[in-house]
N, C-alpha and C. Protein backbone atom coordinates (compact mmCIF):
# COMPACT_ATOMS: atom_id res chain seq x y z
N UNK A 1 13.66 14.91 -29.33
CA UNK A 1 14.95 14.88 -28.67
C UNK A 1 14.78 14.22 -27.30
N UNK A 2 15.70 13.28 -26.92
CA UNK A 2 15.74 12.70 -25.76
C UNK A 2 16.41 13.40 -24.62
N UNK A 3 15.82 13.47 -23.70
CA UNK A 3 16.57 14.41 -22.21
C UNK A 3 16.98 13.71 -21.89
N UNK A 4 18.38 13.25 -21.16
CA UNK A 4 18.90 12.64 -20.45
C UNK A 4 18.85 13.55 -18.79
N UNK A 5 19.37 13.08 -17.92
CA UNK A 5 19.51 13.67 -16.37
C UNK A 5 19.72 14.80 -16.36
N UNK A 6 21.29 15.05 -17.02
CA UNK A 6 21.82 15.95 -16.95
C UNK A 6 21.09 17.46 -17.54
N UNK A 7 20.37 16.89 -18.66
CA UNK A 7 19.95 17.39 -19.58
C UNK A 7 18.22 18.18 -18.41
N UNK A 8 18.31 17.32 -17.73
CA UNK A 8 16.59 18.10 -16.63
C UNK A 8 17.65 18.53 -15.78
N UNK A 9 18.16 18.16 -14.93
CA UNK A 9 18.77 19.39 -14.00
C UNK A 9 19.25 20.41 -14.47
N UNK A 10 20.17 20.21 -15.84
CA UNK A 10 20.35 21.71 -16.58
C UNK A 10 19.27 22.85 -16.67
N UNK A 11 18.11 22.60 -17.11
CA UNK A 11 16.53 22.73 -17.65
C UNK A 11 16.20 23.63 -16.18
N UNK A 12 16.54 22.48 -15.48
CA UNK A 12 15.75 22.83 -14.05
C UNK A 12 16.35 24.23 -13.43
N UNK A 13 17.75 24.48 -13.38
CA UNK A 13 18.37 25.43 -12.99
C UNK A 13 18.54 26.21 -13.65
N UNK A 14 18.08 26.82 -15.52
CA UNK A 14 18.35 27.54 -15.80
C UNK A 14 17.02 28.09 -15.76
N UNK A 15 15.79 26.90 -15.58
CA UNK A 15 14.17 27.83 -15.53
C UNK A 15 14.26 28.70 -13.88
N UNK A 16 15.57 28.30 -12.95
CA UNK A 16 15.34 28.75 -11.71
C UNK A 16 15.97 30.41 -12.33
N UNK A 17 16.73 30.43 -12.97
CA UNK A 17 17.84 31.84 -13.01
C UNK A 17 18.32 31.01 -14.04
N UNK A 18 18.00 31.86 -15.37
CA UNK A 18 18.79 31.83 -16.83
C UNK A 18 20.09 33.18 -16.36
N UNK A 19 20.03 33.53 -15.49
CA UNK A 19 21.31 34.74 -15.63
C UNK A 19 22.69 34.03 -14.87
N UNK A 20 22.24 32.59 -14.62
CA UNK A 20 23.83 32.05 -14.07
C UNK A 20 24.70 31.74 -15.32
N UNK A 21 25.60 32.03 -14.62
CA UNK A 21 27.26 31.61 -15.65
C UNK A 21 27.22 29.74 -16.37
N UNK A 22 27.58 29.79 -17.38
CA UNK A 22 27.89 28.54 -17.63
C UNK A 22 28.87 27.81 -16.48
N UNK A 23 29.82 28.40 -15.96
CA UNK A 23 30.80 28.32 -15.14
C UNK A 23 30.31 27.88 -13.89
N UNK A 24 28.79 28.64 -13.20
CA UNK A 24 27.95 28.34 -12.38
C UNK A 24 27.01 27.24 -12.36
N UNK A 25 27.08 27.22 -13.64
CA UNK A 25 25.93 25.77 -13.85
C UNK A 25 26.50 24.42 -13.72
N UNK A 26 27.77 24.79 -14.44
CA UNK A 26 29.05 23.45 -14.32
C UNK A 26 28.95 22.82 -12.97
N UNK A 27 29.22 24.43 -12.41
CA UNK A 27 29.82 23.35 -11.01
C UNK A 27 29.04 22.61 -10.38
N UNK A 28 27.67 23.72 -10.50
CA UNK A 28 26.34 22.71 -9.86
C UNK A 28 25.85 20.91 -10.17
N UNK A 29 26.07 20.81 -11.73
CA UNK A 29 25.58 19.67 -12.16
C UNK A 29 27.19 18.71 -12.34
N UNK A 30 28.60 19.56 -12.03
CA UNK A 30 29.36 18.46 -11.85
C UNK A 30 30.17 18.47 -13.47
N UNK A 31 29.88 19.43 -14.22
CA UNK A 31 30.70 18.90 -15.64
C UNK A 31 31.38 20.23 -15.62
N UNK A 32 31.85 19.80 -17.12
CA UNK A 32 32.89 21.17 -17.67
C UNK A 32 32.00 22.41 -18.41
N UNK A 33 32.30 23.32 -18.12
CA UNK A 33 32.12 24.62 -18.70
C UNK A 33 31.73 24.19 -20.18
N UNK A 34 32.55 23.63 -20.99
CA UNK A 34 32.59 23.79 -22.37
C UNK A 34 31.26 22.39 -22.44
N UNK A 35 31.46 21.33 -21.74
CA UNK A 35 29.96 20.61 -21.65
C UNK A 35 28.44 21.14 -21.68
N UNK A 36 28.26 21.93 -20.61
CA UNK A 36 27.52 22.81 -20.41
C UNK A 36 27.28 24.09 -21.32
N UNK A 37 27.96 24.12 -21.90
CA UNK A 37 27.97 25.18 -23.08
C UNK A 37 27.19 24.48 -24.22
N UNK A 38 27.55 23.28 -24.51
CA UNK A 38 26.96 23.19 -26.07
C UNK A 38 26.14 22.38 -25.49
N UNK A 39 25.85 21.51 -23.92
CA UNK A 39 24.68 20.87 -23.83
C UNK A 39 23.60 22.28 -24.04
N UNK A 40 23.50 23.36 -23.44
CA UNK A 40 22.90 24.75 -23.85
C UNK A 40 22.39 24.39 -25.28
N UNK A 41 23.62 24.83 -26.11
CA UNK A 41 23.25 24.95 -27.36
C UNK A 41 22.76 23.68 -27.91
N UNK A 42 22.96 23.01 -27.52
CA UNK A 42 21.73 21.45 -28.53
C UNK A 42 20.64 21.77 -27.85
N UNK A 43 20.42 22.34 -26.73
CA UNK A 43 18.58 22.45 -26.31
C UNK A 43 18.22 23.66 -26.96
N UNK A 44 18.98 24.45 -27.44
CA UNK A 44 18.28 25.86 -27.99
C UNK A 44 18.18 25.69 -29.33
N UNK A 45 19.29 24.98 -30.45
CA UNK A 45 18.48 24.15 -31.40
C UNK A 45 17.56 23.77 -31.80
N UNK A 46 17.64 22.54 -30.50
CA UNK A 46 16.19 21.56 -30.72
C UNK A 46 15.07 22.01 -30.38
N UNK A 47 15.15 23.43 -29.66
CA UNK A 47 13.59 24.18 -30.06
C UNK A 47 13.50 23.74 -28.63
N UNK A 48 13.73 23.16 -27.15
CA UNK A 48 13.50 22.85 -26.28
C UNK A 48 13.73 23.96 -24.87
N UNK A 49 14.84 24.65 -25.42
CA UNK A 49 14.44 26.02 -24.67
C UNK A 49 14.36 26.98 -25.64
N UNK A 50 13.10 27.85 -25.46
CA UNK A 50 12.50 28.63 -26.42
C UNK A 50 13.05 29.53 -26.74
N UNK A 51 13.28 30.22 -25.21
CA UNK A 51 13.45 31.67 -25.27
C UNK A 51 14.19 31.85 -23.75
N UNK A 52 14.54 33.03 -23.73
CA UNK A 52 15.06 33.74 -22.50
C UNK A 52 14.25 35.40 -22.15
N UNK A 53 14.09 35.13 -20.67
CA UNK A 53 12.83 36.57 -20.69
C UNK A 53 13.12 36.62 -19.52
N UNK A 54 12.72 37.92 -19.13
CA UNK A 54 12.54 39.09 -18.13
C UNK A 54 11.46 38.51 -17.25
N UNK A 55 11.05 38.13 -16.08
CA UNK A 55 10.07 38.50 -15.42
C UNK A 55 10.06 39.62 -14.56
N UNK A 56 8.61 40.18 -14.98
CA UNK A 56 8.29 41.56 -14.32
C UNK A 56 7.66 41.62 -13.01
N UNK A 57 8.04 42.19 -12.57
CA UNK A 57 6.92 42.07 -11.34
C UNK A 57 5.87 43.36 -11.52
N UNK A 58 4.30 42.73 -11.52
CA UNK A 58 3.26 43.77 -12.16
C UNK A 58 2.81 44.94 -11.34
N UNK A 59 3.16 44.41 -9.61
CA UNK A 59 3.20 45.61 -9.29
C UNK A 59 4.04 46.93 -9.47
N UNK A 60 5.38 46.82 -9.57
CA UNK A 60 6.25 47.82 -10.01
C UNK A 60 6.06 48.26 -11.12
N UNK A 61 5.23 47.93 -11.85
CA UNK A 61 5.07 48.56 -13.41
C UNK A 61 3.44 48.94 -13.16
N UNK A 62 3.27 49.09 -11.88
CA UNK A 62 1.84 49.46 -11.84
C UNK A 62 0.79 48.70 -12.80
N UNK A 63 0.98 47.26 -12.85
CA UNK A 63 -0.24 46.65 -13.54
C UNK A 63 -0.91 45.56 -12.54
N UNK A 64 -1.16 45.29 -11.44
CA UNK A 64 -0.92 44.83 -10.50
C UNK A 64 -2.62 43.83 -10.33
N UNK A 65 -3.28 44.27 -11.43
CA UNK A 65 -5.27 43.88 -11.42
C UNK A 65 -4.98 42.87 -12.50
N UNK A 66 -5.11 41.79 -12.33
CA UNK A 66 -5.01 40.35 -12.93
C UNK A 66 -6.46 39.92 -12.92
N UNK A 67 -7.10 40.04 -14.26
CA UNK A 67 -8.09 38.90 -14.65
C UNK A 67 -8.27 37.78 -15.44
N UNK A 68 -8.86 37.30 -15.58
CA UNK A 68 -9.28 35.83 -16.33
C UNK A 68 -10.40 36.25 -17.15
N UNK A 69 -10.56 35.99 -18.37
CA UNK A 69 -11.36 36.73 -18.96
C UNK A 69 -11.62 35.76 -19.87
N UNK A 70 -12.77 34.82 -19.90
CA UNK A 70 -13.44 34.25 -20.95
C UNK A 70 -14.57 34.92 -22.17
N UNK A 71 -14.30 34.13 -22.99
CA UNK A 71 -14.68 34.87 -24.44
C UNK A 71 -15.46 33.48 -25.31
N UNK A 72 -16.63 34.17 -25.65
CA UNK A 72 -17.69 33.11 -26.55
C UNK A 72 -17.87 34.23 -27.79
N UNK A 73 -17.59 33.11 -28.75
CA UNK A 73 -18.04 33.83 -30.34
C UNK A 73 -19.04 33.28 -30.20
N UNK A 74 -19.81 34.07 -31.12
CA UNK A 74 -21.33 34.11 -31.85
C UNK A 74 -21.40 32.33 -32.45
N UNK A 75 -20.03 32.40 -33.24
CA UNK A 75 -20.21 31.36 -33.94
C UNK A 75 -18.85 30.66 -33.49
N UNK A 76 -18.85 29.19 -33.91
CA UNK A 76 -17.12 28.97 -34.04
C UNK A 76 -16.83 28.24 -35.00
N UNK A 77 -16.44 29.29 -36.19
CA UNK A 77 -16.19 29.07 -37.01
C UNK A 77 -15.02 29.15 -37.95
N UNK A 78 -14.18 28.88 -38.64
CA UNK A 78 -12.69 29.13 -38.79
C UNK A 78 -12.44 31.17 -39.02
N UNK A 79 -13.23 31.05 -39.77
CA UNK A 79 -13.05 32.55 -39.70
C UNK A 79 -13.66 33.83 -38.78
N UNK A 80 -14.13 33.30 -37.67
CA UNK A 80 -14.68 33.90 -36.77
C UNK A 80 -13.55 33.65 -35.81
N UNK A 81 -12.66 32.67 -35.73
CA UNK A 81 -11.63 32.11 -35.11
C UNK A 81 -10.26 33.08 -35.38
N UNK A 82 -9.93 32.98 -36.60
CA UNK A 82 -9.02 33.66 -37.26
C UNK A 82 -8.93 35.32 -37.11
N UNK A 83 -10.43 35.99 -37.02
CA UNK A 83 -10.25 37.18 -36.65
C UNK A 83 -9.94 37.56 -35.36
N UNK A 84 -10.58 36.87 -34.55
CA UNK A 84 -10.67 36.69 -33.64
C UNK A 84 -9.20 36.81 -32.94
N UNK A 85 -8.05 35.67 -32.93
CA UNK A 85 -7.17 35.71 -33.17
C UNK A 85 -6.32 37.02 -33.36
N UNK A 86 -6.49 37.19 -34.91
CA UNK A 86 -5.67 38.63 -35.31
C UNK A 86 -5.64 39.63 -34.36
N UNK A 87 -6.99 39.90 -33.99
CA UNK A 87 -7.19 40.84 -33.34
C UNK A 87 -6.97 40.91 -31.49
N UNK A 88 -7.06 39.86 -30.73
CA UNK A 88 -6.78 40.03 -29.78
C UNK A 88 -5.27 40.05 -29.37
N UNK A 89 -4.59 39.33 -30.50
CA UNK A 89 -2.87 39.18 -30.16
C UNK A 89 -2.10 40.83 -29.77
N UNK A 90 -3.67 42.04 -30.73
CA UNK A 90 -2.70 43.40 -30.91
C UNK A 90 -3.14 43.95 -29.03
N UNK A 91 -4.08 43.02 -28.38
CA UNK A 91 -4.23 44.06 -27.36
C UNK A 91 -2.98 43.85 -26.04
N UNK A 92 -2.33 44.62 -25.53
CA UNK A 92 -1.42 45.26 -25.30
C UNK A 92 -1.92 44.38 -23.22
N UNK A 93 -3.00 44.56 -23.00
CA UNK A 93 -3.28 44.22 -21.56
C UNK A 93 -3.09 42.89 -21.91
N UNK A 94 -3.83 42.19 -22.92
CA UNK A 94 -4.07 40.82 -22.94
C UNK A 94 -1.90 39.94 -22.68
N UNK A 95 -1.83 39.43 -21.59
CA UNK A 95 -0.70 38.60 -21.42
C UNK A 95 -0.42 37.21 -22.33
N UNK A 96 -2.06 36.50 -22.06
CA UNK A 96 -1.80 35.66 -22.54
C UNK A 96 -3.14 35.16 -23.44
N UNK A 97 -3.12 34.42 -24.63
CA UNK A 97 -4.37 33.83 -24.90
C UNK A 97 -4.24 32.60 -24.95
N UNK A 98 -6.00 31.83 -25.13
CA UNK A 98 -5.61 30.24 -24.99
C UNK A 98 -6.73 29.64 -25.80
N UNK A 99 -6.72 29.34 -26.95
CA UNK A 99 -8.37 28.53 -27.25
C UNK A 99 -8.44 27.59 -26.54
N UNK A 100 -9.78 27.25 -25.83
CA UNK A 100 -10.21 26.25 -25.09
C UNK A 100 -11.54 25.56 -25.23
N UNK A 101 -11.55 24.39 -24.81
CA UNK A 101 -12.95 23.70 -25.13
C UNK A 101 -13.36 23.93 -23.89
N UNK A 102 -14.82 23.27 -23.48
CA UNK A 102 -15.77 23.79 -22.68
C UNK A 102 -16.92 24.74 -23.18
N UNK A 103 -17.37 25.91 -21.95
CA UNK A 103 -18.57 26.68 -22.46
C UNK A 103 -18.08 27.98 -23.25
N UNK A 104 -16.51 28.02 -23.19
CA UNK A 104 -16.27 29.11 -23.73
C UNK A 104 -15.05 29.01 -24.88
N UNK A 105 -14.90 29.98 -25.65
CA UNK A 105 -13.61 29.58 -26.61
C UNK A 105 -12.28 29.94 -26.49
N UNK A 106 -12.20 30.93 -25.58
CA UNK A 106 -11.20 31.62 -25.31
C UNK A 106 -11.07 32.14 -24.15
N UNK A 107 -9.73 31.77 -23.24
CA UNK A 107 -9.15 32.42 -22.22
C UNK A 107 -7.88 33.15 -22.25
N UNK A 108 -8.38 34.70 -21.98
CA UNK A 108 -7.46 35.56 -21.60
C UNK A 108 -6.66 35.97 -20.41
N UNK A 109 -5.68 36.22 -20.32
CA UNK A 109 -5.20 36.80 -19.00
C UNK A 109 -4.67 37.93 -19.21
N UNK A 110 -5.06 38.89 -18.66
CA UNK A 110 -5.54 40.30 -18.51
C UNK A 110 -4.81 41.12 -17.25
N UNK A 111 -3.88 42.23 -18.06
CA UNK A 111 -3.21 43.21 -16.82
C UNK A 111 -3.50 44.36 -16.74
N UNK A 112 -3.83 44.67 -15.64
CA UNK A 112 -4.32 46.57 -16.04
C UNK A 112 -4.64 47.23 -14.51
N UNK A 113 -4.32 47.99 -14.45
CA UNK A 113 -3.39 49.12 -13.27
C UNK A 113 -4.60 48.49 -12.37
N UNK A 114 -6.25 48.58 -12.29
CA UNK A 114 -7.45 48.82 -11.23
C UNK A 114 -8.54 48.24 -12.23
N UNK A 115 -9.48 48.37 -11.31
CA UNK A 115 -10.88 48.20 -11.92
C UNK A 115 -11.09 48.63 -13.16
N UNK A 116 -11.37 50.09 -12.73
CA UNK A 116 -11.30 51.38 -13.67
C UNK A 116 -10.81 51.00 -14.87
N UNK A 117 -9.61 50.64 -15.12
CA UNK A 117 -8.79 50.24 -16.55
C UNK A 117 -8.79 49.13 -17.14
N UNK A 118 -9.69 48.11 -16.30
CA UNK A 118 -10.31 47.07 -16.82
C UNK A 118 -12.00 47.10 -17.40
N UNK A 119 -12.53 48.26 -17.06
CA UNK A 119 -13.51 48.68 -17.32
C UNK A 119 -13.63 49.07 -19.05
N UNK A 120 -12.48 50.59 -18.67
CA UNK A 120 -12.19 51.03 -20.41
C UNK A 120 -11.70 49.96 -20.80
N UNK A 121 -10.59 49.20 -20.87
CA UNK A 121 -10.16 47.92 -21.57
C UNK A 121 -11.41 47.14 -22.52
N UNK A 122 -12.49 47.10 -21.52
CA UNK A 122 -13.30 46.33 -22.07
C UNK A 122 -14.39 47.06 -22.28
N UNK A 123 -14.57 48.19 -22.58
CA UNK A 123 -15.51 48.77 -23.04
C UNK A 123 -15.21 49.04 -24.71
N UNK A 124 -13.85 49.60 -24.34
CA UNK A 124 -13.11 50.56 -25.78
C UNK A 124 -12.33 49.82 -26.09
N UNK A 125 -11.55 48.65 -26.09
CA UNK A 125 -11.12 47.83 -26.50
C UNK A 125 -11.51 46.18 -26.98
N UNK A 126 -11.64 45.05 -25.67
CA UNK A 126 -11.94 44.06 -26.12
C UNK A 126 -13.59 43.74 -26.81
N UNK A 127 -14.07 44.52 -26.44
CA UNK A 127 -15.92 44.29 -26.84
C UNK A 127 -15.93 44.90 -28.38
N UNK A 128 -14.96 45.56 -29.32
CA UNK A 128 -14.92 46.21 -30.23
C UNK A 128 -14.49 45.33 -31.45
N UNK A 129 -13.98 44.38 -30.36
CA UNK A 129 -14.02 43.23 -31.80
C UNK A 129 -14.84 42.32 -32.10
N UNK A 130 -15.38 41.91 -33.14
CA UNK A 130 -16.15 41.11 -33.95
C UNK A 130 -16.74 40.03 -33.86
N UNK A 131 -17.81 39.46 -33.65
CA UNK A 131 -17.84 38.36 -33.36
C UNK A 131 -18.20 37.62 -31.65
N UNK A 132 -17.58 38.23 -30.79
CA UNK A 132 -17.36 38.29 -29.29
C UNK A 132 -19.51 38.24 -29.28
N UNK A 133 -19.59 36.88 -28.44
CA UNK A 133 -20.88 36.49 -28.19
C UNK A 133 -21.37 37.02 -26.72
N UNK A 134 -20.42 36.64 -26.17
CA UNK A 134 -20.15 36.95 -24.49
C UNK A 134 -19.11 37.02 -24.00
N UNK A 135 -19.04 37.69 -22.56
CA UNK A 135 -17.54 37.63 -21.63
C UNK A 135 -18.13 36.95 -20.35
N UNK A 136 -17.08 36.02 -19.81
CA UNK A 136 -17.14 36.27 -18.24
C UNK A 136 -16.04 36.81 -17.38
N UNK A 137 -15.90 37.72 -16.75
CA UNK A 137 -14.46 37.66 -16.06
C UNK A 137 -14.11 37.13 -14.89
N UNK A 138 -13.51 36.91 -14.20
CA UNK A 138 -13.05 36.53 -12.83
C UNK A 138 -11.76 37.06 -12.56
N UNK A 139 -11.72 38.21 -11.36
CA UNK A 139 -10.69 38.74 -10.71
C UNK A 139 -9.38 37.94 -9.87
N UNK A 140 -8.49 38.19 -9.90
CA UNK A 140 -7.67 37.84 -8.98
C UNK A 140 -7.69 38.44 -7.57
N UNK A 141 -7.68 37.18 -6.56
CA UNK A 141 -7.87 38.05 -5.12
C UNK A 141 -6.53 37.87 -4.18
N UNK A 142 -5.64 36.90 -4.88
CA UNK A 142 -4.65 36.59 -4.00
C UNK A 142 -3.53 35.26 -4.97
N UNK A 143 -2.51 35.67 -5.46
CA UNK A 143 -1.39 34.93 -6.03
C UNK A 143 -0.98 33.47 -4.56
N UNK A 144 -1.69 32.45 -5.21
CA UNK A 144 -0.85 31.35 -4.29
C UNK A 144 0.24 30.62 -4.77
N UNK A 145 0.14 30.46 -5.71
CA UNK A 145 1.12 29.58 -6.58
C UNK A 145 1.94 30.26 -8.05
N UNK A 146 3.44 30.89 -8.48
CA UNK A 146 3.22 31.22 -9.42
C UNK A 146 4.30 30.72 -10.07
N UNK A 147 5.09 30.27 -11.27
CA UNK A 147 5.83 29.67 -11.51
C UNK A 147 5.74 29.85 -13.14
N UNK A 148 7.11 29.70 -13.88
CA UNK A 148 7.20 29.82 -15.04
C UNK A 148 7.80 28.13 -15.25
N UNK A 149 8.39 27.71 -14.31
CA UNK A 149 8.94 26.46 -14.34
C UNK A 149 7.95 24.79 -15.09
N UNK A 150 8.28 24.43 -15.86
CA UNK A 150 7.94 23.23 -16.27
C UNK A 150 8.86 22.07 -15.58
N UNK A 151 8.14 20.91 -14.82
CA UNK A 151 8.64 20.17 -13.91
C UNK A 151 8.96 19.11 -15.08
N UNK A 152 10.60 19.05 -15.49
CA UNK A 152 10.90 17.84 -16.65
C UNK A 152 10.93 16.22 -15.97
């Protein structure tokens, strides 16, 4: 699908606040309500805006210990991959996963109240699955940059 202008400043202001009015968006980019309405709906169609979500803020939910958590299988192999997979999607801290090339196969991003609960996490949880060759982690010491925004 081709973006036209209208079509990135729309993008742009609804990745700022999806909770504005069509009515609000109009006026900003200059068209009609009912424009802005089904320009919406041809991007949610075309699979170009995914979804609509909540951001949390992790301190208020008391999860506030952000790590980076690399992961080496034994092997890498499709089915060492695949379990692999299955199984980390069910853990509940893990935010995000990522297969990656380099020295390791997998990067996690990891929420959990303190140390302490990154400790059990990875004692009684992530080390319990299969395969897992090594970890490295790296803590968060300070949020500089954070953004959900894709620059169209």
């Amino acid at each position: 699908m081709e973006l036209d202008l209208i079509d990135k400043q729309l993008l742009g202001l609804l990745q700022e606040d999806a909770k504005r009015t069509n009515k609000e968006l109009a006026n900003k980019i200059d068209l009609s309500v009912t424009a802005v309405y089904e320009r919406i709906k041809r991007l949610e169609r075309s699979g170009v805006i995914d979804r609509y979500v909540a951001l949390v803020n992790t301190k208020k939910v008391s999860k506030p210990f952000m790590v980076f958590c690399q992961i080496k299988l034994v092997q890498h192999t499709k089915s060492f991959l695949t379990k692999f997979e299955s199984e980390v999607v069910q853990l509940d801290e893990v935010s995000e996963c990522f297969h990656t090339t380099g020295d390791y196969d997998y990067l996690l991003k990891v929420f959990v109240e303190d140390m302490e609960a990154y400790r059990e996490f990875m004692v009684n949880k992530l080390t319990t699955i299969s395969h897992i060759g090594s970890t490295h982690s790296t803590f968060m010491i300070d949020e500089v940059k954070k953004t959900t925004a894709i620059q169209i």
